[in-house]
C-alpha atoms as a PDB file:
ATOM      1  CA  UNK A   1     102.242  90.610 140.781  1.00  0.00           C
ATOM      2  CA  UNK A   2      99.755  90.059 137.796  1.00  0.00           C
ATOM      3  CA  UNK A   3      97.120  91.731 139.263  1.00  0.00           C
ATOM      4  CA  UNK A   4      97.559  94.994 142.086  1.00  0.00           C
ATOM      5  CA  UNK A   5      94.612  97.094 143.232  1.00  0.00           C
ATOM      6  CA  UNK A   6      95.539  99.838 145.342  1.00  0.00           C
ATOM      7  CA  UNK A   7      93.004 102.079 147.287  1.00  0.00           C
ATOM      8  CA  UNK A   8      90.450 102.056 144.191  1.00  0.00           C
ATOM      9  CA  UNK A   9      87.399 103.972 145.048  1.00  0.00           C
ATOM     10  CA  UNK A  10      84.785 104.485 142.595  1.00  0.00           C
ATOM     11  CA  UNK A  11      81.437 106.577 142.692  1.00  0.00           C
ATOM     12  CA  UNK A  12      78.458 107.132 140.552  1.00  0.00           C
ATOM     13  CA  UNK A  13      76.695 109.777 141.210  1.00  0.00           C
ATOM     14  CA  UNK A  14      76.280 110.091 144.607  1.00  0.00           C
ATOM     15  CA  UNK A  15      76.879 105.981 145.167  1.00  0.00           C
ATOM     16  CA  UNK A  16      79.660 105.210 146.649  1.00  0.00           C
ATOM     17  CA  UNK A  17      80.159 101.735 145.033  1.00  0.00           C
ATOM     18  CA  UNK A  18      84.051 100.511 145.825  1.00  0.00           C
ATOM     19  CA  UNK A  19      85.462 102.056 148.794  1.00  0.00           C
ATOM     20  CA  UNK A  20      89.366 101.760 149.253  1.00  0.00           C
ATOM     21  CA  UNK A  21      89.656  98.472 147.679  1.00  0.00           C
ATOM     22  CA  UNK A  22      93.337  96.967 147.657  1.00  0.00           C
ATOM     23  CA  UNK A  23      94.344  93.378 146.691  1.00  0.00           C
ATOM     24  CA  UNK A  24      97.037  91.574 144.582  1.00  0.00           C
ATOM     25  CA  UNK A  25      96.339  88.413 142.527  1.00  0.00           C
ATOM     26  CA  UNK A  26     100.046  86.577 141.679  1.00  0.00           C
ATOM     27  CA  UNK A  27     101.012  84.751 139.022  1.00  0.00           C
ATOM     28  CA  UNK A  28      99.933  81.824 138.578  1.00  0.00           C
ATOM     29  CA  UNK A  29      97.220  81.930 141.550  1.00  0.00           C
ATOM     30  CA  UNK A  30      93.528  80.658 141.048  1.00  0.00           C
ATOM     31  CA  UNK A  31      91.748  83.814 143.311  1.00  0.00           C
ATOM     32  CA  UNK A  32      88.109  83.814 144.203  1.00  0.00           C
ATOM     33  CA  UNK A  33      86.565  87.268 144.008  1.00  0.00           C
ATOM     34  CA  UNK A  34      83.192  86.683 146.304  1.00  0.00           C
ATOM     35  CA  UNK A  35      80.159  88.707 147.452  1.00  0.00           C
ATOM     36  CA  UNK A  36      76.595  89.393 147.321  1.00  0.00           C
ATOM     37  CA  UNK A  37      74.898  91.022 144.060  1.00  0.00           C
ATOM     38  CA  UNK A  38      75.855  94.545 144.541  1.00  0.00           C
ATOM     39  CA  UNK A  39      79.123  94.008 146.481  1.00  0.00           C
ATOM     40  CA  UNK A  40      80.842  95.731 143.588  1.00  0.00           C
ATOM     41  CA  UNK A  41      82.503  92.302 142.044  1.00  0.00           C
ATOM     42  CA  UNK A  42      81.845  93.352 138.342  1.00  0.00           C
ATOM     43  CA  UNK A  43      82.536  97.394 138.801  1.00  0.00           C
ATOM     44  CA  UNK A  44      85.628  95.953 140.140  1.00  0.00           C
ATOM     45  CA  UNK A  45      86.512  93.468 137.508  1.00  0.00           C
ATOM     46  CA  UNK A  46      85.352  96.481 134.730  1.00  0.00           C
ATOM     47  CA  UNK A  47      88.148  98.911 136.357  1.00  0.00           C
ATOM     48  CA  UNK A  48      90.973  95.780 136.474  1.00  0.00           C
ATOM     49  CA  UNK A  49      90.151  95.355 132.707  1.00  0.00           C
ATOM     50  CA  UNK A  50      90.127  98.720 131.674  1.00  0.00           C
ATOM     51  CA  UNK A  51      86.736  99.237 130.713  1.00  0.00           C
ATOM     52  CA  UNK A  52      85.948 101.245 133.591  1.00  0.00           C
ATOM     53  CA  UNK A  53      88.081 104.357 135.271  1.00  0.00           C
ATOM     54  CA  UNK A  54      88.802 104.475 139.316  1.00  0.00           C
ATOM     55  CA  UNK A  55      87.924 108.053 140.862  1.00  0.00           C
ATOM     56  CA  UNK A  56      90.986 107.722 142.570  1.00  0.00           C
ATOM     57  CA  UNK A  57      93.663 104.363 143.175  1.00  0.00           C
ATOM     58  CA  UNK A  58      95.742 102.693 140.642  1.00  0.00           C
ATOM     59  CA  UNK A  59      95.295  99.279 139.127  1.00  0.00           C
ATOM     60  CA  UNK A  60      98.251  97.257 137.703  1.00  0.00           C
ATOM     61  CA  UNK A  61      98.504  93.899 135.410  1.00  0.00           C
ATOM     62  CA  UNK A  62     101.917  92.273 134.874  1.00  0.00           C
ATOM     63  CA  UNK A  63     103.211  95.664 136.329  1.00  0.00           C
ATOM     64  CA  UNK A  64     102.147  98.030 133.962  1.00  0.00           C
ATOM     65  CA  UNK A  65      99.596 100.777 134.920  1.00  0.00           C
ATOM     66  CA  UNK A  66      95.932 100.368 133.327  1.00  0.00           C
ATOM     67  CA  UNK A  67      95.141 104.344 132.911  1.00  0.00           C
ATOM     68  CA  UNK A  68      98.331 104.950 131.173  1.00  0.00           C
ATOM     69  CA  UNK A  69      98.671 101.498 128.718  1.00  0.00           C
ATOM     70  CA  UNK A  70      94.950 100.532 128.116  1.00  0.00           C
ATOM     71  CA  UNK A  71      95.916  98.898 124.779  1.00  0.00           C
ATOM     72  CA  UNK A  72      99.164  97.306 125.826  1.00  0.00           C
ATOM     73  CA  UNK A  73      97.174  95.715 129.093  1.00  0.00           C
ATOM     74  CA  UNK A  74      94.055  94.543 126.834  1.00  0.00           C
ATOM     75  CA  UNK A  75      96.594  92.236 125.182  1.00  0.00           C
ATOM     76  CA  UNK A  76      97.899  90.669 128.007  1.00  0.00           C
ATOM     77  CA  UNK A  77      94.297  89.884 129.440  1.00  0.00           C
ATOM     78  CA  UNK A  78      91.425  87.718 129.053  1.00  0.00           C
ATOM     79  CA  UNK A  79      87.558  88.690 130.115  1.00  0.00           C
ATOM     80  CA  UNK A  80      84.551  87.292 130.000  1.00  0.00           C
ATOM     81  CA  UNK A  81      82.297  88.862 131.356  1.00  0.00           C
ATOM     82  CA  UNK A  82      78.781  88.024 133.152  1.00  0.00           C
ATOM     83  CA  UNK A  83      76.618  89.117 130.066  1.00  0.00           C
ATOM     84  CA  UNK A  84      78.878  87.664 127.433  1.00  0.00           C
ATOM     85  CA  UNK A  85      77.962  90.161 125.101  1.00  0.00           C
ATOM     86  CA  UNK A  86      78.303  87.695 121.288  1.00  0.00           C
ATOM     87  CA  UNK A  87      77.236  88.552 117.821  1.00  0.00           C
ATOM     88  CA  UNK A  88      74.535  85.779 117.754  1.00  0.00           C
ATOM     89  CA  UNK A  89      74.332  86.298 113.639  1.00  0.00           C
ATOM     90  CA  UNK A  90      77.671  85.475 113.562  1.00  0.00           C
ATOM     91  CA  UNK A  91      78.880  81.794 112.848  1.00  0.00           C
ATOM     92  CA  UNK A  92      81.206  80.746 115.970  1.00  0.00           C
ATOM     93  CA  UNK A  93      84.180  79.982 113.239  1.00  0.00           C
ATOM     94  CA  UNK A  94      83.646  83.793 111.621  1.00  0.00           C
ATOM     95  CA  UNK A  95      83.257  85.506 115.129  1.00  0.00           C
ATOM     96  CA  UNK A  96      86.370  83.647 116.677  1.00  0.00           C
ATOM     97  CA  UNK A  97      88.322  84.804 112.548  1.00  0.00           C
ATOM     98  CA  UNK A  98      86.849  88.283 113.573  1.00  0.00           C
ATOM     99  CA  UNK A  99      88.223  88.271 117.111  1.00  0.00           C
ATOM    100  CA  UNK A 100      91.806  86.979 115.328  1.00  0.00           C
ATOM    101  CA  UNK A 101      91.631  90.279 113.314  1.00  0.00           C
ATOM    102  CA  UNK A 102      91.180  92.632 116.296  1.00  0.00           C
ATOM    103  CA  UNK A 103      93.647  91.105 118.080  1.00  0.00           C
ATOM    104  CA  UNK A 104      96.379  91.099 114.710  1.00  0.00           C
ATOM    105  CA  UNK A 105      96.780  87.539 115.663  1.00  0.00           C
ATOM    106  CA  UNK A 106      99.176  85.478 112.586  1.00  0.00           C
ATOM    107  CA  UNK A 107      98.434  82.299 110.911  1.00  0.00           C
ATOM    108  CA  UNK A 108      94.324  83.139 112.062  1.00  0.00           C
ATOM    109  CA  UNK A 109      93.204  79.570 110.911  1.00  0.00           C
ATOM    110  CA  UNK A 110      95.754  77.717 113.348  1.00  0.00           C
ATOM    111  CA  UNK A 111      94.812  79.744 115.851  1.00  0.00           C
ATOM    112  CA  UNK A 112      90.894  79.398 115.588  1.00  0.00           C
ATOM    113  CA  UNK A 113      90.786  75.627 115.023  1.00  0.00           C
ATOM    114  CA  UNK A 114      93.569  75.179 118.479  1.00  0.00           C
ATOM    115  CA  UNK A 115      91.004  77.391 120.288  1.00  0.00           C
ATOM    116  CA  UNK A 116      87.823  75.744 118.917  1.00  0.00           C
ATOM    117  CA  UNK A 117      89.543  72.500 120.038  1.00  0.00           C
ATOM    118  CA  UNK A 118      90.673  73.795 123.395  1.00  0.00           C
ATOM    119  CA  UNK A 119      87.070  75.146 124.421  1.00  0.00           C
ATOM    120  CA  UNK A 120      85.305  71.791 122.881  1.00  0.00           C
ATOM    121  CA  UNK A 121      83.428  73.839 120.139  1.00  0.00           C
ATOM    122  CA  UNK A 122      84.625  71.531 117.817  1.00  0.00           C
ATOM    123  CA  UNK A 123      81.193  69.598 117.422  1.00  0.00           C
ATOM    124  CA  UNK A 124      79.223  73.466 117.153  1.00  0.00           C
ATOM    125  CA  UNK A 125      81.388  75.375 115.296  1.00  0.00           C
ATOM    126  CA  UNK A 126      79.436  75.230 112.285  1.00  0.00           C
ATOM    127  CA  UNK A 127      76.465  76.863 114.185  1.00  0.00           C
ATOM    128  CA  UNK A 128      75.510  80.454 114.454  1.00  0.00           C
ATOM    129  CA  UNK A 129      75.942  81.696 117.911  1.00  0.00           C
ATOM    130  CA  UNK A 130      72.289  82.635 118.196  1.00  0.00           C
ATOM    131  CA  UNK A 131      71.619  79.116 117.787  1.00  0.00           C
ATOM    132  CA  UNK A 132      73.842  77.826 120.622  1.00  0.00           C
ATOM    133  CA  UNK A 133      72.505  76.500 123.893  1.00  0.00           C
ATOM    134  CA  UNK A 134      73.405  78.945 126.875  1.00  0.00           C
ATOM    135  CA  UNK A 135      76.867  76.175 127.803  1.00  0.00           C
ATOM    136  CA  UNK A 136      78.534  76.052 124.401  1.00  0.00           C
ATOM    137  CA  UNK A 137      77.657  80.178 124.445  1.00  0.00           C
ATOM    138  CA  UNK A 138      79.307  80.333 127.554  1.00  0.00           C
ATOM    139  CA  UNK A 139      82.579  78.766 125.750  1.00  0.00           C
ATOM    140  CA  UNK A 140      82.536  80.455 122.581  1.00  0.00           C
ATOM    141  CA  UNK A 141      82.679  83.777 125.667  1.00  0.00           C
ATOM    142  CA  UNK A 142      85.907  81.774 127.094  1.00  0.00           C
ATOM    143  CA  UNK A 143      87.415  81.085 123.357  1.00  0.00           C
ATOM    144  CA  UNK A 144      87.127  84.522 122.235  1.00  0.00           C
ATOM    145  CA  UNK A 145      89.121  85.760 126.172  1.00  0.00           C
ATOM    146  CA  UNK A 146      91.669  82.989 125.765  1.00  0.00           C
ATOM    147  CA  UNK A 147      92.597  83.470 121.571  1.00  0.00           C
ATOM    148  CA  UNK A 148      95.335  85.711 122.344  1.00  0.00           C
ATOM    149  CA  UNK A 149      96.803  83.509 124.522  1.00  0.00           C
ATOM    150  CA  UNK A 150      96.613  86.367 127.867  1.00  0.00           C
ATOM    151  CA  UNK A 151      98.469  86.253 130.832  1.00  0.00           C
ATOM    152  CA  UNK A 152      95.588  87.059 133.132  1.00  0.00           C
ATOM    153  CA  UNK A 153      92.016  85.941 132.790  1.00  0.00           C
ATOM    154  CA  UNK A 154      89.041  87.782 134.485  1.00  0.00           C
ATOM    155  CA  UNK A 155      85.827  85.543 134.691  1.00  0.00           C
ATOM    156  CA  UNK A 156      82.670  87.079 135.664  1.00  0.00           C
ATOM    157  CA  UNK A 157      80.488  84.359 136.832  1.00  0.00           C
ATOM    158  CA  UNK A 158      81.624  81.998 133.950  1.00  0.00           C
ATOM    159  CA  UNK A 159      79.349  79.307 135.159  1.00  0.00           C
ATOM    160  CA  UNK A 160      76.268  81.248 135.179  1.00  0.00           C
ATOM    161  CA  UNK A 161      72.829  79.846 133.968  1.00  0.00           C
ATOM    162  CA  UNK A 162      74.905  76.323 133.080  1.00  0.00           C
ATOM    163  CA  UNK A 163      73.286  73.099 133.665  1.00  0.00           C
ATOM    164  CA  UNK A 164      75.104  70.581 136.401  1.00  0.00           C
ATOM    165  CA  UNK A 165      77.083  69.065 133.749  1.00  0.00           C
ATOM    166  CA  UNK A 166      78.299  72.303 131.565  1.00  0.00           C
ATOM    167  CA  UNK A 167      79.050  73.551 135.391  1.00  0.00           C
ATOM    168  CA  UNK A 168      81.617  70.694 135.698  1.00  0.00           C
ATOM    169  CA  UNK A 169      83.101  70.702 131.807  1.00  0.00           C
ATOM    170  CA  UNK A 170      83.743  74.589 132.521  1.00  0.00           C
ATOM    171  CA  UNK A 171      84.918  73.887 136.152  1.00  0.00           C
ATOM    172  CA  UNK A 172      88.125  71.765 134.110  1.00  0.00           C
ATOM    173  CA  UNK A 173      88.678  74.478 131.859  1.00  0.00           C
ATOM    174  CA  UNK A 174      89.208  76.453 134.433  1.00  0.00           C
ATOM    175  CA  UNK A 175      91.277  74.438 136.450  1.00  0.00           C
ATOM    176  CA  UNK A 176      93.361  73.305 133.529  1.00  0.00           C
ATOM    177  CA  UNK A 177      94.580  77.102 132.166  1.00  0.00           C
ATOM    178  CA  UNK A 178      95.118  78.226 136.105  1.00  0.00           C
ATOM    179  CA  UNK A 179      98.071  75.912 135.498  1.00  0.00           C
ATOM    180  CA  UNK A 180      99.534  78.422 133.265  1.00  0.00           C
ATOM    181  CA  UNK A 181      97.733  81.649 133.813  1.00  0.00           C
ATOM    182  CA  UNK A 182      96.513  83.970 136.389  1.00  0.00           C
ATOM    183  CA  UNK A 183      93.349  83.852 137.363  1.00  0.00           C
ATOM    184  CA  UNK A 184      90.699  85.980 139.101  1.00  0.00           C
ATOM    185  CA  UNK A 185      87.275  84.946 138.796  1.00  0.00           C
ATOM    186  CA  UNK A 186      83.719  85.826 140.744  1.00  0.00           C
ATOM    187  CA  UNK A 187      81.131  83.162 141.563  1.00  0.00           C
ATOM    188  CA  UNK A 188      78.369  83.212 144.481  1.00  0.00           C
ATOM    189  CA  UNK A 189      78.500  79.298 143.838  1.00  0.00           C
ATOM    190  CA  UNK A 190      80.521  78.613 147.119  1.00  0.00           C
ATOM    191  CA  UNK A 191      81.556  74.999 146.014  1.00  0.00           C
ATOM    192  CA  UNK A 192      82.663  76.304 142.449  1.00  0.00           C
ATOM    193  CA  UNK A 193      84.811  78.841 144.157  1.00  0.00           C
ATOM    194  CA  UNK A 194      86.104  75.842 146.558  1.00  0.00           C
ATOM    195  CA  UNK A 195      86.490  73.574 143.699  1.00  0.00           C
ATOM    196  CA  UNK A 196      88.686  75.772 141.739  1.00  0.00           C
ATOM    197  CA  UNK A 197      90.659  78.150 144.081  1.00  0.00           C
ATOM    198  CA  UNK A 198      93.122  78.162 147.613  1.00  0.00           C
ATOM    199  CA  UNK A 199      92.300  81.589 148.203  1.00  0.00           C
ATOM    200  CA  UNK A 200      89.187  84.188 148.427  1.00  0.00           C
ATOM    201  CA  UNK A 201      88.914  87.778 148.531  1.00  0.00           C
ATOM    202  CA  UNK A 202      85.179  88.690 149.849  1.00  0.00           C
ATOM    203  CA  UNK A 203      83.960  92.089 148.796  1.00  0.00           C
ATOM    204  CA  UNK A 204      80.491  93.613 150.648  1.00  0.00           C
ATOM    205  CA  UNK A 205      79.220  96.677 150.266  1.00  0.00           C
ATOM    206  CA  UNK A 206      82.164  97.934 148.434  1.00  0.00           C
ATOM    207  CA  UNK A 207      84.946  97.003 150.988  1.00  0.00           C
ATOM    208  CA  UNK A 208      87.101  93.998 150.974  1.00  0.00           C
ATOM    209  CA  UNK A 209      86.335  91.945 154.737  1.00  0.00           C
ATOM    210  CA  UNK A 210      88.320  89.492 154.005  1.00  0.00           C
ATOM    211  CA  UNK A 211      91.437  88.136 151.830  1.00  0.00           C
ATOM    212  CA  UNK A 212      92.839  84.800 153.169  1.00  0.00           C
ATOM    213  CA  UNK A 213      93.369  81.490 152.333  1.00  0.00           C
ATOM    214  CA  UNK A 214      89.974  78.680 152.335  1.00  0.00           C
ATOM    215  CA  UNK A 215      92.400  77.670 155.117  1.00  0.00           C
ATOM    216  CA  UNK A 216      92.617  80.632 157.301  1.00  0.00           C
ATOM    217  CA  UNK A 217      88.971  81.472 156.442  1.00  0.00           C
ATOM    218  CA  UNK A 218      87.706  78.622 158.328  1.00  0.00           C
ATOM    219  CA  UNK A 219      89.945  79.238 161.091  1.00  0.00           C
ATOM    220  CA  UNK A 220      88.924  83.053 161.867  1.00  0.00           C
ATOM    221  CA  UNK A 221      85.280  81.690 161.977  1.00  0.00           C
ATOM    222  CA  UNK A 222      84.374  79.376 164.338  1.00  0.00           C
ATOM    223  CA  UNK A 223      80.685  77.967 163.198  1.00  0.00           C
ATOM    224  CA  UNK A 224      78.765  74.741 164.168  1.00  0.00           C
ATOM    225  CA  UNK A 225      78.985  71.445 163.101  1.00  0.00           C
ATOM    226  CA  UNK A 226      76.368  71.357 160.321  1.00  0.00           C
ATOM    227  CA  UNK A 227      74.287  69.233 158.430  1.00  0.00           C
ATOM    228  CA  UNK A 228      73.193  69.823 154.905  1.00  0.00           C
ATOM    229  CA  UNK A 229      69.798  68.444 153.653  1.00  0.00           C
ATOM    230  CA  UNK A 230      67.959  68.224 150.792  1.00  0.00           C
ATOM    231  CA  UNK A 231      64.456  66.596 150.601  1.00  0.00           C
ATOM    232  CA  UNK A 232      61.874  66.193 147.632  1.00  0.00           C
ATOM    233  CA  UNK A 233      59.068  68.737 150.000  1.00  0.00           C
ATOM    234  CA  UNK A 234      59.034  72.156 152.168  1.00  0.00           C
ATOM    235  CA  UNK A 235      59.172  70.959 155.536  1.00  0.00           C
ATOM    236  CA  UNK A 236      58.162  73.001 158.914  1.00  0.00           C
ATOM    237  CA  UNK A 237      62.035  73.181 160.219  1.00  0.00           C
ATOM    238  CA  UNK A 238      60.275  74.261 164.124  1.00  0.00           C
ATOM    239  CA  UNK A 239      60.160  70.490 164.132  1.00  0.00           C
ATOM    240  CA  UNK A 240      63.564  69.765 163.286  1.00  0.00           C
ATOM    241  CA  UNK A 241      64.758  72.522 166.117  1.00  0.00           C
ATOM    242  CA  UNK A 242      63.395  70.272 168.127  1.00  0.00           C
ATOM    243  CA  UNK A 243      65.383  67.697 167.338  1.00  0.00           C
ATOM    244  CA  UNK A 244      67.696  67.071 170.430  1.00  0.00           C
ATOM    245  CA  UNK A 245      71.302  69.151 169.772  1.00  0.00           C
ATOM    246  CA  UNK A 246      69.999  70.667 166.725  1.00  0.00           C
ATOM    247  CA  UNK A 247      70.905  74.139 167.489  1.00  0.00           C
ATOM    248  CA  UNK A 248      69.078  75.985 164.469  1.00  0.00           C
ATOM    249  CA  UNK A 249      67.865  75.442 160.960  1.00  0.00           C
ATOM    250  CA  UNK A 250      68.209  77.673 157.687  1.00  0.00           C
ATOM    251  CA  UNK A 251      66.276  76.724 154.507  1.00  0.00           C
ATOM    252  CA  UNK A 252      69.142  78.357 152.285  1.00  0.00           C
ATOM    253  CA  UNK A 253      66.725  77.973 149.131  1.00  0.00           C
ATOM    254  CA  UNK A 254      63.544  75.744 148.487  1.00  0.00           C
ATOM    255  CA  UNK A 255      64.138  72.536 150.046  1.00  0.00           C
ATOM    256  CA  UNK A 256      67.764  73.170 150.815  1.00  0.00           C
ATOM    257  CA  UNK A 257      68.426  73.267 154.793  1.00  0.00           C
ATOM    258  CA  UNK A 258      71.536  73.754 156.833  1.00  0.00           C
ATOM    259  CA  UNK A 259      70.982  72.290 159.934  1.00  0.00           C
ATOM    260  CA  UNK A 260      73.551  73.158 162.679  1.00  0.00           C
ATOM    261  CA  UNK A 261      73.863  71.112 165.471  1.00  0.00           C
ATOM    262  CA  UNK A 262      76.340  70.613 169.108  1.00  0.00           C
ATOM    263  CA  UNK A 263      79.418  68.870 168.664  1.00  0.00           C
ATOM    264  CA  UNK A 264      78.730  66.583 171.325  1.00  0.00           C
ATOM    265  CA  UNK A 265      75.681  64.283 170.007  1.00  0.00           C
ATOM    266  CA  UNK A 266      74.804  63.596 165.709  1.00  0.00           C
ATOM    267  CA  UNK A 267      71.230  64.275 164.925  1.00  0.00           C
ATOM    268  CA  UNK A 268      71.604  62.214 161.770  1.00  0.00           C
ATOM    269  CA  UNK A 269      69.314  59.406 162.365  1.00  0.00           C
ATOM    270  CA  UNK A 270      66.699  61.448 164.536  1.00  0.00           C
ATOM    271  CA  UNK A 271      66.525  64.097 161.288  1.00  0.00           C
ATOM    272  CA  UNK A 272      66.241  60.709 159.108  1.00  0.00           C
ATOM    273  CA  UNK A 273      63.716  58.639 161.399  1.00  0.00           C
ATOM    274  CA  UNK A 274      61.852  61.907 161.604  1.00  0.00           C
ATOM    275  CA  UNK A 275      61.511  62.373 157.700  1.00  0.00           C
ATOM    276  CA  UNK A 276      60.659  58.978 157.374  1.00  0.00           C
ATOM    277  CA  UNK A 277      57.507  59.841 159.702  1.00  0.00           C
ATOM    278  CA  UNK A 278      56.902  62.558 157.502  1.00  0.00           C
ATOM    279  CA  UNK A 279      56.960  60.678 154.168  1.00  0.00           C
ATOM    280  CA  UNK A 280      59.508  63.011 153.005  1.00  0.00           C
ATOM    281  CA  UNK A 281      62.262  61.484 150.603  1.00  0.00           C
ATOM    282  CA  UNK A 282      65.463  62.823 151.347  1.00  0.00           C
ATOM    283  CA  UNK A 283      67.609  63.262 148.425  1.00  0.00           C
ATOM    284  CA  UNK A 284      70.971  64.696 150.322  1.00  0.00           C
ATOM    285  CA  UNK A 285      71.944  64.470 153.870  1.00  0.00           C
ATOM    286  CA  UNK A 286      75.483  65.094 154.320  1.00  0.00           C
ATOM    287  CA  UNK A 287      78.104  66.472 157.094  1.00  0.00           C
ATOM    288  CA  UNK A 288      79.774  69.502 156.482  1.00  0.00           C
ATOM    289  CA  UNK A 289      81.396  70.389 159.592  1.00  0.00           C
ATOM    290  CA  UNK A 290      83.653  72.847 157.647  1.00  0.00           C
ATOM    291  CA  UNK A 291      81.366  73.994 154.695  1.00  0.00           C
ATOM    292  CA  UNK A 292      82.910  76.718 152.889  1.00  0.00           C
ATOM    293  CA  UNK A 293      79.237  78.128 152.393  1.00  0.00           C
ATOM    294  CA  UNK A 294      78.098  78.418 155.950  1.00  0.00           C
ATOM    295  CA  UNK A 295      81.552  79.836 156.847  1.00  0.00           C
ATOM    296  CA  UNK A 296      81.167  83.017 154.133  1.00  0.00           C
ATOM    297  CA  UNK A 297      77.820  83.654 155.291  1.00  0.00           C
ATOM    298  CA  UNK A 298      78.526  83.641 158.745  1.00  0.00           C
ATOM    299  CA  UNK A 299      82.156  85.831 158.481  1.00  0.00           C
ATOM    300  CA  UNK A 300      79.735  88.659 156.195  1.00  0.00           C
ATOM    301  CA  UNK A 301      77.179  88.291 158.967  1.00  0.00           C
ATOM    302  CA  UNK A 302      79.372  89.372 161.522  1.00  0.00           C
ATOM    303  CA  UNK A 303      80.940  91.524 159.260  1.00  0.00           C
ATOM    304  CA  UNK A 304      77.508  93.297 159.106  1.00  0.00           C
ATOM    305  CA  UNK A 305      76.929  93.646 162.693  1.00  0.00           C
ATOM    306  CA  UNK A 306      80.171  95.263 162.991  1.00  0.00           C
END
């Protein structure tokens, strides 16, 4: 196994924040690492990488024990983490020479300019970090994990802040060095993690409820047929519960709506004939009988209730 976790618990002060947390990551795999803020995603991701110590467990990479071979497993892994912590008065070419150093890396200019080329700096590479926009910042984060060449890569929210297209250009990164490297990253964008990965681990409230293929995590949960719209105005959704077979409505951020409905009839063209009514322009209205998102939030519902 690249990655093993075994029965990490980890306090501070009186907080219990990870709770018996166990979980492998193979190589080679593409692993999801999902929950809500506070879940204990990056205290766990800290303690894989070394940066943080259990209070009691043991965490393994490529075999070898963290506690005991800090440097040796540092070499042999990747992180970014979600803050990306850069030396903005550094020039990208300089920090990535600098990183080369730490690292003892040979031939340091072959090495930068394959990187710089590998994370598409190539056209900002003369810039000072500070000067970047919050996307190429993002990969000069990714070029400075991956200069080393590690086995295993830990990614904490590596799409963060990123418009729609830097979302999608670091989406293929991704996708591309899972073909040769283990990966473990944490997202709470559902179709990121679904874009990118076959399996999930969900963490809440410090405890892992669930570790299972997308597969098998849409099987455990039986959920509605739903309905996912997205419309240029707020709308009162009492009206669209009126709707015959719509079964319930969630407004899962401003102007975003799931809209979950029996299997037997398709609301569609009420919903749309509605709207129209309304003078509401609908800019998404899609079926997603299976979405990955309503599935997670339903599984750490009932999670919760247990």
């Amino acid at each position: 196994m690249s990655i093993e976790l075994r029965h990490i618990v980890k306090r501070f002060g009186r907080q219990l924040v990870l709770d018996d947390v166990s979980f492998t990551v193979g190589k080679g795999e593409i692993v999801g690492f999902l929950g809500p803020n506070g879940a204990g995603k990056s205290t766990t991701m800290r303690i894989i990488t070394g940066y943080l110590k259990p209070d009691a467990g043991e965490v393994r990479v490529c075999g070898q024990p963290v506690e005991e071979q800090p440097l040796a497993i540092r070499r042999r892994l990747g992180y970014l983490a979600e803050s990306n912590p850069l030396y903005y008065d550094m020039y990208v070419r300089e920090f990535l020479y600098f990183i080369a150093g730490v690292y003892g890396l040979p031939n340091k200019r072959a090495t930068v300019e394959r990187i710089i080329e590998r994370t598409g700096l190539g056209p900002e590479a003369h810039k000072k970090i500070g000067q970047l926009s919050k996307g190429y910042k993002q990969r000069v984060g990714l070029a400075q994990a991956l200069i080393h060449d590690p086995e295993v890569l830990i990614l904490d929210e590596p799409t963060s802040g990123l418009d729609p297209v830097q979302v999608v250009e670091i989406r293929h990164l991704i996708r591309e060095l899972g073909k040769e490297k283990t990966v473990l990253f944490s997202s709470h964008i559902i179709q990121e993690v679904n874009a990118l990965c076959d399996r999930v681990v969900i963490i809440q409230s410090g405890r892992i409820v669930a570790d299972q293929s997308i597969h098998e995590l849409r099987k455990s949960i039986h959920t509605e047929p739903c309905l996912i719209l997205q419309v240029s105005q707020r709308i009162d959704t009492g009206y669209l519960e009126h709707i015959n077979s719509v079964i319930r409505v969630e407004e899962v951020r401003p102007m975003h709506y799931f809209i979950y409905h029996s299997e037997e009839d398709d609301p569609q063209k009420s919903i749309i004939e509605w709207l129209h009514r309304q003078g509401v322009e609908i800019l998404q209205l899609s079926r997603s009988d299976s979405d990955l998102e309503s599935i997670v939030r339903t599984f750490m519902q009932k999670n919760s209730d247990n």
